[in-house]
N, C-alpha and C. Protein backbone atom coordinates (compact mmCIF):
# COMPACT_ATOMS: atom_id res chain seq x y z
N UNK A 1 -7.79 -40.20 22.02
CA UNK A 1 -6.90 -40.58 20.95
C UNK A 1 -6.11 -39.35 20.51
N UNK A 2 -4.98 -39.59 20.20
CA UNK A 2 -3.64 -38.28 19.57
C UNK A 2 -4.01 -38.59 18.10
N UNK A 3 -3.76 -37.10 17.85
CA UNK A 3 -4.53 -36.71 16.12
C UNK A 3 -2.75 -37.23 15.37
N UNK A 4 -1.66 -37.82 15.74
CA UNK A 4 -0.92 -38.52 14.95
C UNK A 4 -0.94 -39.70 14.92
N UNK A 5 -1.64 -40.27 15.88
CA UNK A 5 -2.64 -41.78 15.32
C UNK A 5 -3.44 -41.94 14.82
N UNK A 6 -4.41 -41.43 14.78
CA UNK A 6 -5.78 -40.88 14.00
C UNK A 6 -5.26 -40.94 12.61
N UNK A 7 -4.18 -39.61 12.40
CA UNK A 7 -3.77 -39.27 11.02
C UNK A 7 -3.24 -40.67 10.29
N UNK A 8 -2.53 -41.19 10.62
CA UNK A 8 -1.61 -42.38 10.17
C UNK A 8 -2.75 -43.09 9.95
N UNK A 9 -3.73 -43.92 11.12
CA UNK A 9 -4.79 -44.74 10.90
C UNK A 9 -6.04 -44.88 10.23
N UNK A 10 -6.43 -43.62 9.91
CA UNK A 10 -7.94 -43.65 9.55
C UNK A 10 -8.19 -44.08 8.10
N UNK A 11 -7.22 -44.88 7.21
CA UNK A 11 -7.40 -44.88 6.30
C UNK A 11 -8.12 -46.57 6.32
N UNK A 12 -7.58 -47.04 7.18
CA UNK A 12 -7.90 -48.76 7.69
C UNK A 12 -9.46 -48.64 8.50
N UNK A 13 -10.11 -47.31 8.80
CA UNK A 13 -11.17 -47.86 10.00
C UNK A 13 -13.03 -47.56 8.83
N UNK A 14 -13.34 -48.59 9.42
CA UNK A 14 -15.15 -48.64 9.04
C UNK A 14 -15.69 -47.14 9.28
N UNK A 15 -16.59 -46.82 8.97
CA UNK A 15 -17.22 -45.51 8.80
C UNK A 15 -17.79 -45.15 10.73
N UNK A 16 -18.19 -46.73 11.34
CA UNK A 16 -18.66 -46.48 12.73
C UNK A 16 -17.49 -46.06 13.32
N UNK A 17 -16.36 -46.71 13.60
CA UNK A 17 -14.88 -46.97 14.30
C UNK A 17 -14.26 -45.54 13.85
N UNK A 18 -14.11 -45.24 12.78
CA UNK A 18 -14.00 -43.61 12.35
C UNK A 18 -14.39 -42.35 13.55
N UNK A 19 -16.18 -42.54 13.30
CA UNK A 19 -17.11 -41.71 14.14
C UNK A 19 -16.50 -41.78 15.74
N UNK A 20 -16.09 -43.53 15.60
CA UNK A 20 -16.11 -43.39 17.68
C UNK A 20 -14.84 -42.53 17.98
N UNK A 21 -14.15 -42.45 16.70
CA UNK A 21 -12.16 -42.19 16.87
C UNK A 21 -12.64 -40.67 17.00
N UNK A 22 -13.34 -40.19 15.96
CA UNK A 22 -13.23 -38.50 15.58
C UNK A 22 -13.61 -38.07 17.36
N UNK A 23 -14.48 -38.70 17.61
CA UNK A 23 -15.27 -38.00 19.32
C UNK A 23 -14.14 -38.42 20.57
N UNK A 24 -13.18 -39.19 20.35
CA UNK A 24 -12.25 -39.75 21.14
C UNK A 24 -11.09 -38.75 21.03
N UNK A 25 -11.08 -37.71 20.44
CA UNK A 25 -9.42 -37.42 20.06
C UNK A 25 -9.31 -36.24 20.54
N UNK A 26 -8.22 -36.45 21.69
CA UNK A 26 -7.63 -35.49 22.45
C UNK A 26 -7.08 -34.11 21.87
N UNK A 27 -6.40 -34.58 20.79
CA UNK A 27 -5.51 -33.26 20.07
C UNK A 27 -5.95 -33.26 18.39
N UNK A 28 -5.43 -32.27 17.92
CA UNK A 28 -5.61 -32.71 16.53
C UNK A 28 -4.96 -31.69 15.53
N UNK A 29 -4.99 -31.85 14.43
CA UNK A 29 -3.50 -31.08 13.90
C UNK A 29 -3.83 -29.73 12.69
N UNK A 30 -3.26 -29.81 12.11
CA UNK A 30 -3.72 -28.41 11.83
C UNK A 30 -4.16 -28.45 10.69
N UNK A 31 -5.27 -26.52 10.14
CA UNK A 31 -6.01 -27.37 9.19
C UNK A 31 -5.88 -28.01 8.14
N UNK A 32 -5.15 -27.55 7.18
CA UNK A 32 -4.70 -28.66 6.27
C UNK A 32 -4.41 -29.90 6.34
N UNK A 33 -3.94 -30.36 7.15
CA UNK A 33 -4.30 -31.84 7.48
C UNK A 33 -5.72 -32.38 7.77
N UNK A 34 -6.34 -31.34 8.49
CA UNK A 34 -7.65 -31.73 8.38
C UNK A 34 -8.58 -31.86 7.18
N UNK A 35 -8.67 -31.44 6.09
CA UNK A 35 -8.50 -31.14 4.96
C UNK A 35 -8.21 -32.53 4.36
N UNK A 36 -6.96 -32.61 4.07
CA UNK A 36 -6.91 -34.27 3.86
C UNK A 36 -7.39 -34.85 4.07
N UNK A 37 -7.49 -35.35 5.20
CA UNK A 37 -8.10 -36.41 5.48
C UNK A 37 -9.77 -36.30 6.15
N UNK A 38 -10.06 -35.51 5.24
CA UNK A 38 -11.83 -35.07 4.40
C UNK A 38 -11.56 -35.12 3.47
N UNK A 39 -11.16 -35.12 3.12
CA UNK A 39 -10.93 -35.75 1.04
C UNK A 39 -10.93 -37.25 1.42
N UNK A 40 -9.74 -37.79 2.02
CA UNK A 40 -9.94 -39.32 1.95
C UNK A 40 -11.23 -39.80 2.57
N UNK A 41 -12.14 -39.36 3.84
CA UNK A 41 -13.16 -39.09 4.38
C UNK A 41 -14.40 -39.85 3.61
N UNK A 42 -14.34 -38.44 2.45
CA UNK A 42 -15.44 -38.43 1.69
C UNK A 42 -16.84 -38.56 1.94
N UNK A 43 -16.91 -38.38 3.20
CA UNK A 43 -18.68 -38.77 4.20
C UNK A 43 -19.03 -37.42 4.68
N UNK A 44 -19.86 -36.77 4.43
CA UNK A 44 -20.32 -35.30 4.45
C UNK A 44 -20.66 -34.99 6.07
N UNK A 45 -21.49 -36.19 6.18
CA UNK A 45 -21.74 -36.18 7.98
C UNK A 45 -20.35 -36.24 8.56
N UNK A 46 -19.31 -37.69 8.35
CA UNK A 46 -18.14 -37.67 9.57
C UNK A 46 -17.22 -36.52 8.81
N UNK A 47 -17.20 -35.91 8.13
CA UNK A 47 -16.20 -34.90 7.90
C UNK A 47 -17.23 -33.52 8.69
N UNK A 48 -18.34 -33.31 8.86
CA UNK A 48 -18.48 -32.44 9.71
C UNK A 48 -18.88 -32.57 11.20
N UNK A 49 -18.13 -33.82 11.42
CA UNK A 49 -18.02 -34.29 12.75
C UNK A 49 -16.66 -33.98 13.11
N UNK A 50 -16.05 -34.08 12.27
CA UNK A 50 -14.29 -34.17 11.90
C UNK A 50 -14.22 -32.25 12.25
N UNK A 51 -14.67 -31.72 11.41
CA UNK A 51 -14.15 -30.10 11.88
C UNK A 51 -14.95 -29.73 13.09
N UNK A 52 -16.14 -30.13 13.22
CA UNK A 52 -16.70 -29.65 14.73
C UNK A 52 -15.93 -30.14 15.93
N UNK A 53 -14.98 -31.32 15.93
CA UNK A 53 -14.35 -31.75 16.88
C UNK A 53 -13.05 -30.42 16.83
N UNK A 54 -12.38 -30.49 15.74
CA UNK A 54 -11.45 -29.33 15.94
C UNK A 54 -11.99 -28.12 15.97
N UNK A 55 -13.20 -27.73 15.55
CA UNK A 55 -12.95 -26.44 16.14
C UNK A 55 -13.64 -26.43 17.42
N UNK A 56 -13.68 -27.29 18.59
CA UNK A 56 -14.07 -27.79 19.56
C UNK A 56 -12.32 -27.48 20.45
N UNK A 57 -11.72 -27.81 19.55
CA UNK A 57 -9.99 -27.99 20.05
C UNK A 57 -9.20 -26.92 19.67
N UNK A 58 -10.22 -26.18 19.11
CA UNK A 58 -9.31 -25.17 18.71
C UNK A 58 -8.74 -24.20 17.61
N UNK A 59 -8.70 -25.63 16.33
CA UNK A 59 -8.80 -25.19 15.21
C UNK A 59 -8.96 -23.88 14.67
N UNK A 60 -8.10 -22.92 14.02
CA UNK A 60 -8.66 -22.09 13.37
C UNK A 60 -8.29 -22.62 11.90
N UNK A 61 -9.32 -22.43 10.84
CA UNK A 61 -9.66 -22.39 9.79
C UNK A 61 -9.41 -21.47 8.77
N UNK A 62 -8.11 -20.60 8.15
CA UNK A 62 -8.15 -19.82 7.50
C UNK A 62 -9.10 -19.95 5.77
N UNK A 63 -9.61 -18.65 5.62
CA UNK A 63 -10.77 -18.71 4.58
C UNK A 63 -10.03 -19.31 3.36
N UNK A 64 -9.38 -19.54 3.34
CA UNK A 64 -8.67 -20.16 2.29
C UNK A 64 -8.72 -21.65 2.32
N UNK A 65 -8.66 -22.13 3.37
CA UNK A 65 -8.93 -23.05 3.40
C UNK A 65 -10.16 -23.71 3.56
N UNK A 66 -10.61 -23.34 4.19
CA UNK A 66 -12.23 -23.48 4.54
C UNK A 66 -12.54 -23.66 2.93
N UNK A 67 -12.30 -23.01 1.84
CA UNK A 67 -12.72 -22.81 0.53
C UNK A 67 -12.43 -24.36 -0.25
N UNK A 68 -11.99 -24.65 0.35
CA UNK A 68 -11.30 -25.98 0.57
C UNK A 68 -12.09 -27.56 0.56
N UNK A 69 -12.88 -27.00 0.97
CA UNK A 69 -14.12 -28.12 1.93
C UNK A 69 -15.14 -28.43 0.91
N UNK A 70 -15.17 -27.13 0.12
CA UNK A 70 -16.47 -27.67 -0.61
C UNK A 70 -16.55 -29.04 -1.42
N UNK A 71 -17.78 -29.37 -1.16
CA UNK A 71 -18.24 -30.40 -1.77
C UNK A 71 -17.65 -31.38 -0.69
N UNK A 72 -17.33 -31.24 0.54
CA UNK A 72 -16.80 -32.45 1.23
C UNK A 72 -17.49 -32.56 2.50
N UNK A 73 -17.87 -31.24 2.72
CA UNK A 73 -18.97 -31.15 3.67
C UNK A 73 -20.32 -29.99 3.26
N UNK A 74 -21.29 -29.94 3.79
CA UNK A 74 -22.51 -29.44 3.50
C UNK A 74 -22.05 -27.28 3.06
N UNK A 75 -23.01 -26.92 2.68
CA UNK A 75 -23.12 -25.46 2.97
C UNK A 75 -23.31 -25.00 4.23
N UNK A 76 -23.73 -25.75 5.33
CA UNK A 76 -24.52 -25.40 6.33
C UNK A 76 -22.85 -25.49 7.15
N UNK A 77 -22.41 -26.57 7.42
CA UNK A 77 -20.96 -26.79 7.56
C UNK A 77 -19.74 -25.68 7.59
N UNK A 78 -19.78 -25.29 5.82
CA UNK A 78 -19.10 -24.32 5.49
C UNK A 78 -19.14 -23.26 6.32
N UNK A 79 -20.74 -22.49 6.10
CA UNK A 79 -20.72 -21.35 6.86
C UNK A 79 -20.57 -21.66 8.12
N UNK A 80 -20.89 -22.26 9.07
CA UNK A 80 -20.45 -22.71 10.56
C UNK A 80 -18.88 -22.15 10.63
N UNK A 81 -18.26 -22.79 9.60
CA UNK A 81 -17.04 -22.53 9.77
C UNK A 81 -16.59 -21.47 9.46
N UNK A 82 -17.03 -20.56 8.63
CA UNK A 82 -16.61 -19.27 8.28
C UNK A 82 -17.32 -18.20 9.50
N UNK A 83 -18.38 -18.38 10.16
CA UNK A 83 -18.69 -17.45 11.25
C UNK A 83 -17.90 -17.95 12.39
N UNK A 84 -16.87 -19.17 12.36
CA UNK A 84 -16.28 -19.67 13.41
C UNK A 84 -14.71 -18.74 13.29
N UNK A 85 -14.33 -18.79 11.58
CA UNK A 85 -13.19 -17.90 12.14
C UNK A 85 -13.00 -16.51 12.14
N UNK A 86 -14.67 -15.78 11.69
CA UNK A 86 -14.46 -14.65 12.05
C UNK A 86 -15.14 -14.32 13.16
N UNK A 87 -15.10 -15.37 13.95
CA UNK A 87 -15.46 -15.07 15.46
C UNK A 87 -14.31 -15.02 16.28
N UNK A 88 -13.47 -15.57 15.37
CA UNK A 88 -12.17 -16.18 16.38
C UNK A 88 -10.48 -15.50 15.94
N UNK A 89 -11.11 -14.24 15.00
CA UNK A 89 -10.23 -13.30 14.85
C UNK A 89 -9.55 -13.36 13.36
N UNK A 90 -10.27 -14.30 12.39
CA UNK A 90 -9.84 -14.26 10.84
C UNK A 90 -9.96 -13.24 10.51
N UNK A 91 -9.64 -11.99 9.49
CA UNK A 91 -9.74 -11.62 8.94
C UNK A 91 -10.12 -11.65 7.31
N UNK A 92 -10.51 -11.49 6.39
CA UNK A 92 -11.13 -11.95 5.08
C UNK A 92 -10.87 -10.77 4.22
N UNK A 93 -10.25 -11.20 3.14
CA UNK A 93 -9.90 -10.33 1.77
C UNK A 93 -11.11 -10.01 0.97
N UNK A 94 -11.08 -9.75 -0.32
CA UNK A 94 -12.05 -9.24 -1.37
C UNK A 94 -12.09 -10.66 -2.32
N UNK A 95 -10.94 -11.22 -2.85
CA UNK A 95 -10.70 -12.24 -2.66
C UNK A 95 -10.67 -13.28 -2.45
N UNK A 96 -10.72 -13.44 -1.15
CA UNK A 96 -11.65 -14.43 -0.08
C UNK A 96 -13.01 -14.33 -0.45
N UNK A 97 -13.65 -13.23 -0.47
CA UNK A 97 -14.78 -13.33 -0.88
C UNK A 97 -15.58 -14.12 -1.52
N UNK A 98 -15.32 -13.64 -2.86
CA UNK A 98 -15.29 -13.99 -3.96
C UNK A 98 -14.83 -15.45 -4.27
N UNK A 99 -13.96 -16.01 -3.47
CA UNK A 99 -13.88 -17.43 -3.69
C UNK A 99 -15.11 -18.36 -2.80
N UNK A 100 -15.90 -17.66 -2.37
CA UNK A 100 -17.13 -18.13 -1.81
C UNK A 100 -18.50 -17.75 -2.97
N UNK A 101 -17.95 -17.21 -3.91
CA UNK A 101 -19.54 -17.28 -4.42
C UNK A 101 -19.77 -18.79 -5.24
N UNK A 102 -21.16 -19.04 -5.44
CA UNK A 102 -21.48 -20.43 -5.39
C UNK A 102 -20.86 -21.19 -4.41
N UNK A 103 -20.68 -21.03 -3.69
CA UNK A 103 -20.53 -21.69 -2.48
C UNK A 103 -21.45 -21.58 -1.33
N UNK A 104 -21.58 -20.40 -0.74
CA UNK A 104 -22.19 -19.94 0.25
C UNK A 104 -23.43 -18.85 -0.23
N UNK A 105 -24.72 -18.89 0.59
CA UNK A 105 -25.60 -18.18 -0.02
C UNK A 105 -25.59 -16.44 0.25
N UNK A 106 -25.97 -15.83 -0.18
CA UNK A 106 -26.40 -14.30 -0.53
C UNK A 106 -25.39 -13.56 0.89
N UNK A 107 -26.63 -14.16 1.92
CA UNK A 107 -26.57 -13.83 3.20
C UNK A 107 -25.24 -14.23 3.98
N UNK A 108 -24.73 -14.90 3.55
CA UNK A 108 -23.38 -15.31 3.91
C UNK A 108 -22.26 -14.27 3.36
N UNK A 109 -22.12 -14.21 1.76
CA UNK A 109 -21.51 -13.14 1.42
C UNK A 109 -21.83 -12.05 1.40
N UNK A 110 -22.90 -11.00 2.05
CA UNK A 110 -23.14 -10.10 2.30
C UNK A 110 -22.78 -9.76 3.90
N UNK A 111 -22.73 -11.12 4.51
CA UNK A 111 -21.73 -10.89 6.34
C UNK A 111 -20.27 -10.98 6.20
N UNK A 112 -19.93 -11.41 4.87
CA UNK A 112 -18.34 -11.33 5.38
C UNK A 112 -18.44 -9.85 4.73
N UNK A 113 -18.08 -8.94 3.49
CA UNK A 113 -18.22 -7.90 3.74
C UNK A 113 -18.72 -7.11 4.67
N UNK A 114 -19.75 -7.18 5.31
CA UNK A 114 -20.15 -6.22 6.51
C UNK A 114 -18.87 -6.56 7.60
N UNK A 115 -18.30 -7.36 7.59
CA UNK A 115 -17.17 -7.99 8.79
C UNK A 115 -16.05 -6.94 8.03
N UNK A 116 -15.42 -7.03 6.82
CA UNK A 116 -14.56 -5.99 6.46
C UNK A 116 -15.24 -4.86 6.92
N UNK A 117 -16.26 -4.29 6.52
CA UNK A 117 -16.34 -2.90 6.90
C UNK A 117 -16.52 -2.73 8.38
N UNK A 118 -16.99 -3.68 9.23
CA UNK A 118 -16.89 -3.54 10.74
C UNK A 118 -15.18 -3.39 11.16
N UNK A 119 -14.85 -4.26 10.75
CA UNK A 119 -12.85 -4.02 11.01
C UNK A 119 -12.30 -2.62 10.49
N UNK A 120 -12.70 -2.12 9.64
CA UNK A 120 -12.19 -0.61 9.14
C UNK A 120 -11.39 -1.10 8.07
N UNK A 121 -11.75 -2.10 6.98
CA UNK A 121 -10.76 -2.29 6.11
C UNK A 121 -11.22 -1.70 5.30
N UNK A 122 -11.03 -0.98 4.57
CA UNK A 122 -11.41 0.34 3.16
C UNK A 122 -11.03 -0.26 2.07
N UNK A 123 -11.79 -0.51 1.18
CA UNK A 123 -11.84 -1.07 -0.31
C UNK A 123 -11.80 -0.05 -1.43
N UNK A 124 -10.99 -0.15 -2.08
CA UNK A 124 -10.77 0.74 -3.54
C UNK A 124 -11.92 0.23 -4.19
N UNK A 125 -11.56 0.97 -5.58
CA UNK A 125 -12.81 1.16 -6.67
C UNK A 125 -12.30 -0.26 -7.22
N UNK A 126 -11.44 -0.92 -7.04
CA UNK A 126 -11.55 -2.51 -8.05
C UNK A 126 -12.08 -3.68 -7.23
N UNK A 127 -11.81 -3.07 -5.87
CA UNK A 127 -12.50 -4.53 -5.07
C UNK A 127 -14.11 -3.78 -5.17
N UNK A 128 -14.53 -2.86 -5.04
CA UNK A 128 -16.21 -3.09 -5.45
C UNK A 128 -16.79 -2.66 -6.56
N UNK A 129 -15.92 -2.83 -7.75
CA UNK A 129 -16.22 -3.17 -8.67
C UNK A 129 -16.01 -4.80 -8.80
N UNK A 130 -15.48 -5.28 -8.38
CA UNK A 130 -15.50 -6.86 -8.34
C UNK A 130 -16.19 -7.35 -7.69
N UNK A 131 -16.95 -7.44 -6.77
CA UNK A 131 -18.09 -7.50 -5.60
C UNK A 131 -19.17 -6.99 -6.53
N UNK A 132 -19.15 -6.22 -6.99
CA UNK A 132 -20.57 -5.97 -8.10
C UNK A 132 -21.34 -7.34 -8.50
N UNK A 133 -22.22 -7.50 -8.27
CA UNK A 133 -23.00 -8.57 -8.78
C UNK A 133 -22.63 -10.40 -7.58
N UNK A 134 -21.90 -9.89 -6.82
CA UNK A 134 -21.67 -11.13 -5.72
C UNK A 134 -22.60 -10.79 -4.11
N UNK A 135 -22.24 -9.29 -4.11
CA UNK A 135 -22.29 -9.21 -3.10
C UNK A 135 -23.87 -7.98 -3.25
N UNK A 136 -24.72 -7.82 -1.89
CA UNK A 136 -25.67 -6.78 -2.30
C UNK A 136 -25.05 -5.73 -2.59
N UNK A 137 -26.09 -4.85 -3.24
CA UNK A 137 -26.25 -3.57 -4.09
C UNK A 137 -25.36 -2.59 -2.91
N UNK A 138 -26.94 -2.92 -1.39
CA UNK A 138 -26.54 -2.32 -0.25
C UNK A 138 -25.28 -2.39 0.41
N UNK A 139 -24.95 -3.60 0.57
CA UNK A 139 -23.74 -3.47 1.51
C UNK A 139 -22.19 -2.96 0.82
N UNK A 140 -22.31 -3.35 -1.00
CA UNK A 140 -21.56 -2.81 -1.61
C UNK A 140 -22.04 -0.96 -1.26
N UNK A 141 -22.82 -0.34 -1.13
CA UNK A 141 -22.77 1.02 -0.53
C UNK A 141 -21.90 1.24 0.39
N UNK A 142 -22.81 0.74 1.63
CA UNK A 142 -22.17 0.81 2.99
C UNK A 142 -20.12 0.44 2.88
N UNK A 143 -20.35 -0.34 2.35
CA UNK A 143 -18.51 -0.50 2.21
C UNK A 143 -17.97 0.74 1.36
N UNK A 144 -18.69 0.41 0.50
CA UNK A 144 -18.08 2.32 -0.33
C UNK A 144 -18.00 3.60 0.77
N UNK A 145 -18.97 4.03 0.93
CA UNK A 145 -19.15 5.10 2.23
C UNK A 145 -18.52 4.85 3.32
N UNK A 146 -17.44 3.82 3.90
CA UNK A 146 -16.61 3.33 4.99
C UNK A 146 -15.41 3.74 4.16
N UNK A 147 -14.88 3.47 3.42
CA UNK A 147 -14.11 3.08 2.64
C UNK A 147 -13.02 5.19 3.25
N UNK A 148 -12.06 4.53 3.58
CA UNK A 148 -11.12 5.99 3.54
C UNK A 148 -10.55 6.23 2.80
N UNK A 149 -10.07 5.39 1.79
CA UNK A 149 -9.05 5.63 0.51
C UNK A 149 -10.05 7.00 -0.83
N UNK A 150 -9.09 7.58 -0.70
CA UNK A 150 -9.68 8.71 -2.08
C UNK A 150 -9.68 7.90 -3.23
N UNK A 151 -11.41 8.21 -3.94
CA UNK A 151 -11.30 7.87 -5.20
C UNK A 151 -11.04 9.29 -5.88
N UNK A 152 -10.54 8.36 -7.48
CA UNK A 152 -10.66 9.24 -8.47
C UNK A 152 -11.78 9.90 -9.26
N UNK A 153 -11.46 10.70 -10.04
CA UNK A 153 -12.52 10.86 -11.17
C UNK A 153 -13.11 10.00 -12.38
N UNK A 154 -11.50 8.83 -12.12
CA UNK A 154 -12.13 8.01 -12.81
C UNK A 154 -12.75 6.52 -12.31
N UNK A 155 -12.39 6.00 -10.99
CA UNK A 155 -12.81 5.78 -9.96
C UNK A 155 -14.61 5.84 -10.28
N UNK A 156 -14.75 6.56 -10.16
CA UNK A 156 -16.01 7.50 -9.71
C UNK A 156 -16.87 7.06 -11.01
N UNK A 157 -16.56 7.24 -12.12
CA UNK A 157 -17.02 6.58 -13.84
C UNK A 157 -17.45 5.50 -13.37
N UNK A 158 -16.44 4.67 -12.87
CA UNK A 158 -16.22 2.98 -13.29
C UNK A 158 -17.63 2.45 -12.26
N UNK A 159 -17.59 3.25 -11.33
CA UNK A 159 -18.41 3.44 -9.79
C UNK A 159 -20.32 3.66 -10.22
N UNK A 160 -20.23 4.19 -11.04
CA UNK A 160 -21.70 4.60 -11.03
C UNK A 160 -22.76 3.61 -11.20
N UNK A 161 -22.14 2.95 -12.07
CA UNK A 161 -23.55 1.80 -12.54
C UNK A 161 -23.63 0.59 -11.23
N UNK A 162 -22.25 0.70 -10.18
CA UNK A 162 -22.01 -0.43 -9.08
C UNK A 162 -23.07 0.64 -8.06
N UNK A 163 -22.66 1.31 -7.70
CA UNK A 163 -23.17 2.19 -6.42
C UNK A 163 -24.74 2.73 -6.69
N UNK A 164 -25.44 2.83 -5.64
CA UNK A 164 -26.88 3.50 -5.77
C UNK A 164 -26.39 5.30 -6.30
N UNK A 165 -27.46 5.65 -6.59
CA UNK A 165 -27.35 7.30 -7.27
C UNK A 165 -26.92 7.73 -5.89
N UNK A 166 -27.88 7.96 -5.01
CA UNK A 166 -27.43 8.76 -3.91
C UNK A 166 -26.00 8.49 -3.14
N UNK A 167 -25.23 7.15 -3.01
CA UNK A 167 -24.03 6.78 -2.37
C UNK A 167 -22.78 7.44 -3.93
N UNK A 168 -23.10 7.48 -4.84
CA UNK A 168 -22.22 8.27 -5.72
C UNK A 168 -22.15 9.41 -5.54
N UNK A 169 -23.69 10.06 -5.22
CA UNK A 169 -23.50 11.26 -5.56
C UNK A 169 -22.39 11.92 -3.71
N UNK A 170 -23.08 10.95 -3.22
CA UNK A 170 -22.35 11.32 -1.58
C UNK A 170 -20.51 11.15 -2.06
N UNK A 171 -20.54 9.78 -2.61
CA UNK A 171 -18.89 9.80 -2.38
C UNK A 171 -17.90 10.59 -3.34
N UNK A 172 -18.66 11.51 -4.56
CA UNK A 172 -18.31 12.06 -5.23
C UNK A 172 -18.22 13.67 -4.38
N UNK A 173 -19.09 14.03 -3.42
CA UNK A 173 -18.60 14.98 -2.57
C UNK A 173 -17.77 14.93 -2.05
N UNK A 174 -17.35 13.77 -1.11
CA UNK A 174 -16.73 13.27 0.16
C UNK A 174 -15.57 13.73 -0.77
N UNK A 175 -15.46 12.74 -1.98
CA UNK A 175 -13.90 13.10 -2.63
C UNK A 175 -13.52 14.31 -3.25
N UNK A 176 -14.93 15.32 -3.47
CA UNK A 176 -14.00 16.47 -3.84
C UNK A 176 -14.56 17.01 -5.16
N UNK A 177 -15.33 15.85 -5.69
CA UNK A 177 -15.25 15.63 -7.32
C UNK A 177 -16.91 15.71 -7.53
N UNK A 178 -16.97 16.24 -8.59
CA UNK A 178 -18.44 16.77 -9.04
C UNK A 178 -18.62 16.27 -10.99
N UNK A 179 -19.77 16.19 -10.75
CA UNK A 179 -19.73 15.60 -12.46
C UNK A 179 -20.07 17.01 -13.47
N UNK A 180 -19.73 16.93 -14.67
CA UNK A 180 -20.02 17.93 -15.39
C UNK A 180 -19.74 17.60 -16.73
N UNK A 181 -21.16 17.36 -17.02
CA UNK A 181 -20.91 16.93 -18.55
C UNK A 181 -20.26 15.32 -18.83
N UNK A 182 -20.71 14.06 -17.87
CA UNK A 182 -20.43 12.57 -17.64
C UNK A 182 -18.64 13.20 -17.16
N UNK A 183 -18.04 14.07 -17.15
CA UNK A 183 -17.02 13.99 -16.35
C UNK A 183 -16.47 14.25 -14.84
N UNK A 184 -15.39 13.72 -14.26
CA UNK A 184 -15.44 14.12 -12.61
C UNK A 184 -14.40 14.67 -12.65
C-alpha cells in the first residue's frame, strides 16, 4: 500500500484492517505526518507498529519531533526511537534534552548527553547549568571537561555547586582561573 492512501484512508478502517494496512505499506511519508495520524491513531500498540514500519522505510525522526509522541506511544517506543536517530546521524541540542525529561528515564538522558560529548559538541556554563538536576552529576562532569569553550570567573561561581569538587577544581586550571577568597 502507498502511504498517500493510507494517509487519506485510515480514518474509515477498524483497528484489525489498520494493523493489516500499517504492515502492507510500501512507502510512507514524512515524520510529521506520521505524527498525525498517531494522534488520530490513538492505540499505543498500532502507533508503534506505525513508526517501526517507517523507521523500517527509512524514516528519520527529528528529536523534536519524536517529543511529539508522548503519550501516544509507550516510553519503551520513544526511546527506540531516539537511539534510532542517533544511530542514523541526528544530532541533539541541550534543549532537546531537556524536552525529554519526564519523558524518558535517567539512563536515557544521561545517553543523549554522552552522544553530545561523543560528537565534540562543547557546552557553555548555561547549558550545564540547565542539565543540573536532569541529567547525572557524572556525565554533567564528563561534558564539562570535553567542553572547549573558555569559562569565566564567573562561569566558574555559577559552576561549583553543578560540578564535582575535583572537575571544578580541574576546569578552573584548564581555564586559567584560581579561587581566592570565593573569587576566580
Amino acid at each position: 500500500m502507498e502511504w498517500d492512501d493510507f494517509y487519506e484512508r485510515v480514518e474509515n478502517w477498524s483497528k484489525s484492517t489498520l494493523s493489516q494496512r500499517i504492515s502492507s505499506l510500501k512507502t510512507i511519508g514524512e515524520a510529521w505526518e506520521i505524527s498525525d495520524i498517531a494522534e488520530l491513531i490513538k492505540d499505543q500498540a498500532l502507533n508503534a507498529k506505525l513508526i517501526k514500519k517507517a523507521m523500517s522505510l527509512g524514516v528519520k525522526f527529528p528529536f523534536e519531533d519524536i517529543v511529539s509522541f508522548e503519550g501516544l506511544v509507550s516510553k519503551e517506543t520513544i526511546c527506540q526511537m531516539i537511539d534510532y536517530a542517533l544511530n542514523h546521524g541526528e544530532s541533539i541540542s541541550t534543549d532537546e534534552i531537556l524536552g525529554f525529561e519526564g519523558i524518558v528515564d535517567q539512563d536515557t538522558l544521561d545517553m543523549l548527553l554522552h552522544s553530545m560529548v561523543n560528537r565534540k559538541i562543547s557546552l557553555n556554563a548555561d547549558d550545564l547549568l540547565d542539565l543540573d538536576g536532569v541529567v547525572s552529576k557524572s556525565v554533567i562532569d564528563r561534558a564539562a571537561l570535553a567542553s572547549t569553550l573558555q569559562f569565566s570567573g564567573d562561569d566558574m561561581a555559577y559552576l561549583e555547586g553543578v560540578l564535582s569538587p575535583r572537575v571544578h577544581r580541574e576546569l578552573c586550571a584548564k581555564n586559567g582561573l584560581y579561587e581566592v577568597d570565593g573569587e576566580y
